[in-house]
Protein backbone atom coordinates (compact mmCIF):
# COMPACT_ATOMS: atom_id res chain seq x y z
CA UNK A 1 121.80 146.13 215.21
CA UNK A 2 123.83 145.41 212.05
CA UNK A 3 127.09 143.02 212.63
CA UNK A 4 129.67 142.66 209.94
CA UNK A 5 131.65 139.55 210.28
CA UNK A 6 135.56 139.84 208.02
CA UNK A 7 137.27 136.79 208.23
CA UNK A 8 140.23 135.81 205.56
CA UNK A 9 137.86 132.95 203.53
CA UNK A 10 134.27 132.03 203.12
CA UNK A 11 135.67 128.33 203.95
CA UNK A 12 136.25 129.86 207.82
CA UNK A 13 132.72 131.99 207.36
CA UNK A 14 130.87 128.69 206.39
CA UNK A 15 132.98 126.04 208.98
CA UNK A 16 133.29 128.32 211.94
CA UNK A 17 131.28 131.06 212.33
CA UNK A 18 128.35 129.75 210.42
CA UNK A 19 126.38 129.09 213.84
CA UNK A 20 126.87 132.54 215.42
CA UNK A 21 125.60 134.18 212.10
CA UNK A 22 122.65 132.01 212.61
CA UNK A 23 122.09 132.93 216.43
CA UNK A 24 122.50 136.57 215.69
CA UNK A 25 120.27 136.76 212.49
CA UNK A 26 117.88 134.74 215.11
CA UNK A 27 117.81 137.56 217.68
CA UNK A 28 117.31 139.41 214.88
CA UNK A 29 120.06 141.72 214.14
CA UNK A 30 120.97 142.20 210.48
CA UNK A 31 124.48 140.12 209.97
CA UNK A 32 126.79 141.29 206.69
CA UNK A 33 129.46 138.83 205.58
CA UNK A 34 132.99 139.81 204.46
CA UNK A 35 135.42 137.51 202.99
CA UNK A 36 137.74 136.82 200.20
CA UNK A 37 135.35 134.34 197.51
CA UNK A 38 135.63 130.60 197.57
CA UNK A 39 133.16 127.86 196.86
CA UNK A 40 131.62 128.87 200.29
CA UNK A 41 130.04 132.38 199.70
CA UNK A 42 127.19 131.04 197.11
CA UNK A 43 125.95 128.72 200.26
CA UNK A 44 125.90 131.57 202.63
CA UNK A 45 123.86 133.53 200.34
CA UNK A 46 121.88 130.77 200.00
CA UNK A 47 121.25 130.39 203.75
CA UNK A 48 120.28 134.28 203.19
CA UNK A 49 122.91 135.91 204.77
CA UNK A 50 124.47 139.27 202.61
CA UNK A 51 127.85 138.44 201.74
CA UNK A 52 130.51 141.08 200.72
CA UNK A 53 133.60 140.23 198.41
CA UNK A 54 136.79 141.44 199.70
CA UNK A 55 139.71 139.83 196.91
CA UNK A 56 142.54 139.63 199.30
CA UNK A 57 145.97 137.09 199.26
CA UNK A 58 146.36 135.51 202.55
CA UNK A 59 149.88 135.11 202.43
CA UNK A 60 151.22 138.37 200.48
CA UNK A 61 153.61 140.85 201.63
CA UNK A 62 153.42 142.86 198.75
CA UNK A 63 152.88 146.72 201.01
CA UNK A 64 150.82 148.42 197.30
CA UNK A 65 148.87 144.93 197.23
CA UNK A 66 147.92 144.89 200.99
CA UNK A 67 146.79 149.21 200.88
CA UNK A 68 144.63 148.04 197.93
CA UNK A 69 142.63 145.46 200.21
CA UNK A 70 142.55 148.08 203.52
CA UNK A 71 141.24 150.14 200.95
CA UNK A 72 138.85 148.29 199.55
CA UNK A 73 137.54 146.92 202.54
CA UNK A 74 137.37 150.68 203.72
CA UNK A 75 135.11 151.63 201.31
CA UNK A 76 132.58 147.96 202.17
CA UNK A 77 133.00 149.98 205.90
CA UNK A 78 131.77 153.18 204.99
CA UNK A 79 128.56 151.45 202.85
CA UNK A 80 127.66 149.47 205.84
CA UNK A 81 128.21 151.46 208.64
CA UNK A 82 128.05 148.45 210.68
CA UNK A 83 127.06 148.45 214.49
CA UNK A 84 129.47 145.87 215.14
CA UNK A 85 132.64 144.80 213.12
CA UNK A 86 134.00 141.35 214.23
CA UNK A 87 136.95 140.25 212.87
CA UNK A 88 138.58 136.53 212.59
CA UNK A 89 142.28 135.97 212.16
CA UNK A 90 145.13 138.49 212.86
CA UNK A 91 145.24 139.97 209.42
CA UNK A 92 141.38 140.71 209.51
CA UNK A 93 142.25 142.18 212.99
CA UNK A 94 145.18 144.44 211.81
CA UNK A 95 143.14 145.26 208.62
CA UNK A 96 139.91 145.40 210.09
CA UNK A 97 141.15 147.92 213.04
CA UNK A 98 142.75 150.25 210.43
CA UNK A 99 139.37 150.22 208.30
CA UNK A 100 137.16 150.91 211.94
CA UNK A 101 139.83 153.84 212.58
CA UNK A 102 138.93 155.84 209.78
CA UNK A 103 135.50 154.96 208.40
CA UNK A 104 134.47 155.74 212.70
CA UNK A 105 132.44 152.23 212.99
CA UNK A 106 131.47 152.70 216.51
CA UNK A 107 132.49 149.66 218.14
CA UNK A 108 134.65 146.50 216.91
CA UNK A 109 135.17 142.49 218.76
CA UNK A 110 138.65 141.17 217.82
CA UNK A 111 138.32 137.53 218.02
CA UNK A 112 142.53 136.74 217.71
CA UNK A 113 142.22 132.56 217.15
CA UNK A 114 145.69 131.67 217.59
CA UNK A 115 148.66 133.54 216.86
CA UNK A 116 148.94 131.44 213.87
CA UNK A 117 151.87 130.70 211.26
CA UNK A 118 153.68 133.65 212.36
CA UNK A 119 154.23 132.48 215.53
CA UNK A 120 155.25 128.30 215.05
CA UNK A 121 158.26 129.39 212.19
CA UNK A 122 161.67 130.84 213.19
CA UNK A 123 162.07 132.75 209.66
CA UNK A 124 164.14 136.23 209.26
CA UNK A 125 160.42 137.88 208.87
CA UNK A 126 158.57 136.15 211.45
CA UNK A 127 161.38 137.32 213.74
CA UNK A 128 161.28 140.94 212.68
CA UNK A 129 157.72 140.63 213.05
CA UNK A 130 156.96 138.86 216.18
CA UNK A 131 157.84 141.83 218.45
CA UNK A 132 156.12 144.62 216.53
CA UNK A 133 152.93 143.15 216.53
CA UNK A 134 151.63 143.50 219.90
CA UNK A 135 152.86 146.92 219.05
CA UNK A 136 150.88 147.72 216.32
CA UNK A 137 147.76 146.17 217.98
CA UNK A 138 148.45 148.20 221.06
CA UNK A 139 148.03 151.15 219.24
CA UNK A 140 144.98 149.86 217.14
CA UNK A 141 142.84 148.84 220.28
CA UNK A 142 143.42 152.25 221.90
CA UNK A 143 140.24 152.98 220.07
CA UNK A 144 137.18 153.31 222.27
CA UNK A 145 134.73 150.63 222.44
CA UNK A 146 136.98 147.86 221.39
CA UNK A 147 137.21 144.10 222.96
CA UNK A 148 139.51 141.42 222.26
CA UNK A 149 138.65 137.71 222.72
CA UNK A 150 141.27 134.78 222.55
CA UNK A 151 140.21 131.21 222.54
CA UNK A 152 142.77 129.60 225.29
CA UNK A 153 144.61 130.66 228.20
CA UNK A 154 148.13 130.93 226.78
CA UNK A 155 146.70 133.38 224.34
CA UNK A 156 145.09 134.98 227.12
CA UNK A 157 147.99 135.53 229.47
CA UNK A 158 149.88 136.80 226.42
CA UNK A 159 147.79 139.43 225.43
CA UNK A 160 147.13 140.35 228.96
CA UNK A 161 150.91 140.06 229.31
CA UNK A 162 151.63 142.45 226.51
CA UNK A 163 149.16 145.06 227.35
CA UNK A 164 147.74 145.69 224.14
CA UNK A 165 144.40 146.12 225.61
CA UNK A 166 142.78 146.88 228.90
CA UNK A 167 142.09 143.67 230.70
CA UNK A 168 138.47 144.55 231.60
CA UNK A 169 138.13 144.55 227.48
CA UNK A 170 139.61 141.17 227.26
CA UNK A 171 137.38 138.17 226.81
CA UNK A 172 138.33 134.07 227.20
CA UNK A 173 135.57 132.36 224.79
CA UNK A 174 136.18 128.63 224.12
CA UNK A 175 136.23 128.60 220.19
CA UNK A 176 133.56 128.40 218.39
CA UNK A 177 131.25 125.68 219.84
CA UNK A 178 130.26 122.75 219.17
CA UNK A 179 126.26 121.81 218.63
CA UNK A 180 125.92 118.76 221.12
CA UNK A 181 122.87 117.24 219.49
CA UNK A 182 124.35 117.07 216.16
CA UNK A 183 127.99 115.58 217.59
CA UNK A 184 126.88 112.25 219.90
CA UNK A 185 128.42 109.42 221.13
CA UNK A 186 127.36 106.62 219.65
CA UNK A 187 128.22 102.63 220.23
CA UNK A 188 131.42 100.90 219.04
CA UNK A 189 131.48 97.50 218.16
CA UNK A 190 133.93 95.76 220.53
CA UNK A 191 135.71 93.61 217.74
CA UNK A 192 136.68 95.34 214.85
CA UNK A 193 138.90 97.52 212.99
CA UNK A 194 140.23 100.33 214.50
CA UNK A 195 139.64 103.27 212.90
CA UNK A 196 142.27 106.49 213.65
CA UNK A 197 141.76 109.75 212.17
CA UNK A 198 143.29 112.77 211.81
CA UNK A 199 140.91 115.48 210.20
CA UNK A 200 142.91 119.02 209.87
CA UNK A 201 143.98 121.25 206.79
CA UNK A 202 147.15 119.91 205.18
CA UNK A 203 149.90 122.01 207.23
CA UNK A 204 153.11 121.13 208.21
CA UNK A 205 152.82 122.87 211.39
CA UNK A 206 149.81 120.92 212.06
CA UNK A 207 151.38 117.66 212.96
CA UNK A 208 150.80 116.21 209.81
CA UNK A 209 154.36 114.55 208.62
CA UNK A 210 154.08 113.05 212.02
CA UNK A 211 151.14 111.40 211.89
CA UNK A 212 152.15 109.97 208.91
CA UNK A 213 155.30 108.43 210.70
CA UNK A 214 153.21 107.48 213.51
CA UNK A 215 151.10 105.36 210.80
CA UNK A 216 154.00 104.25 209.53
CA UNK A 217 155.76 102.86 212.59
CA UNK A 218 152.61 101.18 213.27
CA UNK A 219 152.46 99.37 210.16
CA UNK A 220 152.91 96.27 211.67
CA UNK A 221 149.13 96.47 213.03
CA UNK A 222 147.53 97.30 210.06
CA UNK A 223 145.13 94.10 210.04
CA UNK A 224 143.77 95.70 213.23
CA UNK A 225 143.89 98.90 212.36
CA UNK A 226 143.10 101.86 209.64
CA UNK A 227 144.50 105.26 209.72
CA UNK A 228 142.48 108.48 208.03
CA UNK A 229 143.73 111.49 207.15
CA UNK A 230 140.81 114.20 206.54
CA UNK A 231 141.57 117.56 204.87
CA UNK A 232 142.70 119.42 202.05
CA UNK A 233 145.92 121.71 201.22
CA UNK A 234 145.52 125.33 202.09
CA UNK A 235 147.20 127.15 198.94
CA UNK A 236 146.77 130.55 200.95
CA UNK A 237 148.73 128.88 204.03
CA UNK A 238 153.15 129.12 203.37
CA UNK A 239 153.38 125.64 205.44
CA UNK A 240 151.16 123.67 202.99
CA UNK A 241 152.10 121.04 201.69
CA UNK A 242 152.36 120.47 197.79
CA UNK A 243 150.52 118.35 195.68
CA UNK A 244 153.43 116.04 194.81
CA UNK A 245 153.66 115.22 198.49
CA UNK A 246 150.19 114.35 199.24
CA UNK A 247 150.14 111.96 195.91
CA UNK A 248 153.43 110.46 197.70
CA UNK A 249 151.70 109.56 200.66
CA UNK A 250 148.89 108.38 199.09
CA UNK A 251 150.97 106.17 196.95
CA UNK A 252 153.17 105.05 200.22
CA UNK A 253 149.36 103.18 201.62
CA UNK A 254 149.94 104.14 205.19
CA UNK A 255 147.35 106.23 205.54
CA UNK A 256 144.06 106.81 203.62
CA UNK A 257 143.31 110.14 202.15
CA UNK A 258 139.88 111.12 202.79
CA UNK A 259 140.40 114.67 201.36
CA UNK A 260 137.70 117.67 201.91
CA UNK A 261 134.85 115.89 204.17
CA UNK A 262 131.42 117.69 204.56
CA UNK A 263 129.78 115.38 206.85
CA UNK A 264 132.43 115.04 210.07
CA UNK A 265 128.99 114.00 212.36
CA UNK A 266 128.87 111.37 210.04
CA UNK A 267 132.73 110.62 209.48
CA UNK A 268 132.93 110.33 213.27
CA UNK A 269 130.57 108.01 213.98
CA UNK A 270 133.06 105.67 212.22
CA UNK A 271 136.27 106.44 214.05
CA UNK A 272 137.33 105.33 216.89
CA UNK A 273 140.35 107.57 217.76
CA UNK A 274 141.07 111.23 216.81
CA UNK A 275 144.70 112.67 217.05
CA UNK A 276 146.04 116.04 216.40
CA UNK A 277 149.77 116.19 216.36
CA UNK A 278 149.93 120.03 215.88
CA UNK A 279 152.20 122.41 216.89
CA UNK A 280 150.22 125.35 218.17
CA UNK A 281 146.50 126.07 217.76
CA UNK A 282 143.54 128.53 218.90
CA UNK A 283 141.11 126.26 219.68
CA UNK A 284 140.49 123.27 217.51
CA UNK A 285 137.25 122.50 216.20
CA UNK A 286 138.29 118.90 215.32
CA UNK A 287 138.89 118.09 219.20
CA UNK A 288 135.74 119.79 220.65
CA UNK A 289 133.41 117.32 217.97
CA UNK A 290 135.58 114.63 218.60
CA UNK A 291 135.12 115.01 222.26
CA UNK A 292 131.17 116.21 221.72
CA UNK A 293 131.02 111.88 220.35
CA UNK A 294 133.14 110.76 223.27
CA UNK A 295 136.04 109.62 221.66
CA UNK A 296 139.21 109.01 222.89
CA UNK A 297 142.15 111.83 221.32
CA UNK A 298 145.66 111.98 221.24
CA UNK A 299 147.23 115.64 221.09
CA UNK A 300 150.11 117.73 221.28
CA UNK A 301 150.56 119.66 224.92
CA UNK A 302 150.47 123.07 222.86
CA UNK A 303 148.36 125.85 223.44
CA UNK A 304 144.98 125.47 222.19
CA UNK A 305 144.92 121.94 222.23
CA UNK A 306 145.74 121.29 226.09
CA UNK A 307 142.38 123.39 226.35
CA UNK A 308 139.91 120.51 225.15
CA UNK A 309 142.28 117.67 226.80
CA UNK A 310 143.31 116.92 230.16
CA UNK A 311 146.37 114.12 230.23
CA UNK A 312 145.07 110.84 230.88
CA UNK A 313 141.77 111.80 231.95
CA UNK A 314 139.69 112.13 228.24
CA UNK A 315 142.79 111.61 226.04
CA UNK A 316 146.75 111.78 225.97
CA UNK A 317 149.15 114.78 225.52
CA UNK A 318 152.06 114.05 223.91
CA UNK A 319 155.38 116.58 223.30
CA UNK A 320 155.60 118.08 219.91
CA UNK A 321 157.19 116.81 217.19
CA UNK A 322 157.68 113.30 219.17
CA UNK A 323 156.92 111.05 216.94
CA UNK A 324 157.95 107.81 219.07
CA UNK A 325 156.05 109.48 222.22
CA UNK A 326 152.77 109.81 219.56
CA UNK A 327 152.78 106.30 218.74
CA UNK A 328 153.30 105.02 221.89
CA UNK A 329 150.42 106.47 223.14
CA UNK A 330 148.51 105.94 220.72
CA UNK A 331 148.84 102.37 220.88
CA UNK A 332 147.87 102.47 224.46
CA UNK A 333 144.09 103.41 223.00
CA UNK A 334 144.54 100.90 220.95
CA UNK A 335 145.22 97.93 222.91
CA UNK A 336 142.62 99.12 225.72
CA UNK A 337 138.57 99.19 224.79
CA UNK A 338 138.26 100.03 228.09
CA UNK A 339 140.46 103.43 228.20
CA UNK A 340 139.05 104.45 225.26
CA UNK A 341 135.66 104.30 226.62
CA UNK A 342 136.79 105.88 229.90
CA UNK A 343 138.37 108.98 227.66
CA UNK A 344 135.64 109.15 225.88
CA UNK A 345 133.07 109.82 228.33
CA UNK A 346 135.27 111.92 230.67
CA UNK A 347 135.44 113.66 226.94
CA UNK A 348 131.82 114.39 226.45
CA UNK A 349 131.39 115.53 229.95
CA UNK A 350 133.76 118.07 229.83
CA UNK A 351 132.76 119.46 226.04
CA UNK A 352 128.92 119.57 227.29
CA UNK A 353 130.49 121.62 230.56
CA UNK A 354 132.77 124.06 228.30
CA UNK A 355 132.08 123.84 224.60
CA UNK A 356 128.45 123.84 224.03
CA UNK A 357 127.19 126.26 221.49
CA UNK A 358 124.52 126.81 224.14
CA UNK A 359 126.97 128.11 225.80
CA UNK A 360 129.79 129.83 223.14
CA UNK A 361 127.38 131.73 221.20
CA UNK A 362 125.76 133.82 224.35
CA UNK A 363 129.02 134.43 225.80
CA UNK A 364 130.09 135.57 222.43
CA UNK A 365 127.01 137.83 221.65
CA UNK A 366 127.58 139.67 225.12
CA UNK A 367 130.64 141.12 223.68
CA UNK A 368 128.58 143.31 221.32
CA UNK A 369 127.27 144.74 224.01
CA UNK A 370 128.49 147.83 225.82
């Protein structure tokens, strides 16, 4: 069997879907890469995997631009004449589904991870958009042999909810995974420095201005205490951040910049805390690994986040936007060793029960099957 994965960067190929590529090449079916190119697409051809370059602008509107990408990736459909086309992101969905339509690739999985940026704004477009979406999809997935998954239960009851696709066809899959043998806990020295991190791209709708008001309001700890920020700005994203900002915070002290990091095994063994202050997510890979090292995290109660924490069982959720709520409970984990141990293995527990890779990638392979 031949899978083509299309996902809107080689970054998301390489971070997220790297493992499944893997477990499918494993089983051996022949896997075909399709993204937009980036520094990631020389490692996956290095890993051996074929991978396809589809130029396309994340963000553009431009109607003669965005036929010249269906297009293009059209004609990658037609040379492939792939088993399987599995597409990442709502644009690759939209795109993707026209491109199955006509080149008559038998059978498509449309993994929809989050409802993304269109969805968290309140602009004049989004708003014209919002409702004629589901519409559009609707008619897309009317094709035979087509499956949906979504990666939390909001998403889940919204789709199912808007009737877009038959419910039999509709698939709950937790993310990605996570491999548990590479993400551990590990011991914390009792009596040192806390170490807080926040590890995410550089979006505003990702919490990010209020972490760095939660750092700031907690400035008078900072002998005990060290706050990370992990991530880069996401030029293809409208809510990044610019690069004037980021050299402001980084000149403000509060927090320390860590920028792109490879290694987040590694990076986590050194933190003690992991918050995501974000407004809406799919399912986010920074929780699962933070939970996968039983460590203590401090979220948003949003969808896709609420999926990897329970309240007060392996972390805290905290309202959106809240910024004194955030800080508060983050200084709980702070001033109690003992909670965050207690979160943290509650937090492994349930990642090992729900988010292994042993048991993601299966789950996610049976959906090729009809």
């Amino acid at each position: 069997m031949k899978v083509l994965f299309f996902a809107n960067s080689d970054w998301y190929l390489y971070n997220f879907r790297l493992s499944l590529a893997r477990y499918m090449s494993d089983l051996g079916h022949e896997v075909v890469l399709v993204s937009p190119p980036g520094l990631y697409s020389k490692r996956l051809e290095a890993l051996g995997f074929r991978w396809r370059s589809l130029e396309m602008e994340r963000q553009s509107l431009n109607l003669f631009k965005e036929l010249r990408v269906i297009y293009r990736l059209l004609r990658i459909y037609r040379s492939e004449r792939p088993d399987i086309a599995h597409h990442f992101t709502l644009k690759c969905v939209l795109y993707g589904m026209f491109a199955v339509s006509v080149s008559r690739v038998s059978s498509s999985v449309n993994a929809i991870t989050g409802l993304g940026h269109l969805f968290t704004v309140n602009s004049r477009l989004s708003r014209l958009l919002k409702p004629l979406v589901p519409l559009v999809l609707k008619l897309l997935f009317l094709q035979k042999r087509t499956r949906v998954i979504v990666q939390n239960r909001d998403d889940y009851e919204f789709v199912k909810m808007s009737r877009i696709i038959d419910e039999r066809e509709l698939y709950l899959i937790y993310g990605s995974g996570v491999n548990t043998d590479l993400f551990v806990p590990f011991e914390r020295e009792k009596n040192r420095k806390i170490t807080i991190l926040m590890a995410t791209r550089l979006l505003e709708d990702k919490g990010v201005k209020e972490y760095l008001q939660a750092a700031q309001s907690l400035g008078r700890r900072k002998e005990e205490v060290i706050f990370q920020l992990a991530g880069e700005r996401d030029l293809g994203n409208p809510s990044s951040f610019t690069e004037s900002e980021v050299t402001a915070w980084e000149e403000e002290g509060d927090v320390m910049l860590l920028g792109q990091v490879e290694d987040m095994a590694g990076l986590l063994k050194r933190v003690d805390i992991v918050v995501l202050p974000s407004y809406r997510e799919g399912l986010p890979r920074i929780l699962i690994e933070a939970g996968a090292c039983a460590l203590p995290i401090v979220t948003t109660d949003v969808p896709g986040c609420r999926e990897v924490v329970e309240d007060g069982v392996n972390g805290f959720l905290v309202p959106p936007r809240d910024v004194v709520v955030l800080s508060e409970k983050i200084e709980m984990l702070l001033d109690s060793y003992s909670l965050r141990r207690k979160f943290g293995e509650a937090g492994r527990e349930k990642i090992l029960n729900q988010f292994d890779e042993g048991i993601v990638l299966p789950a996610t392979a049976k959906t090729y099957l009809w």
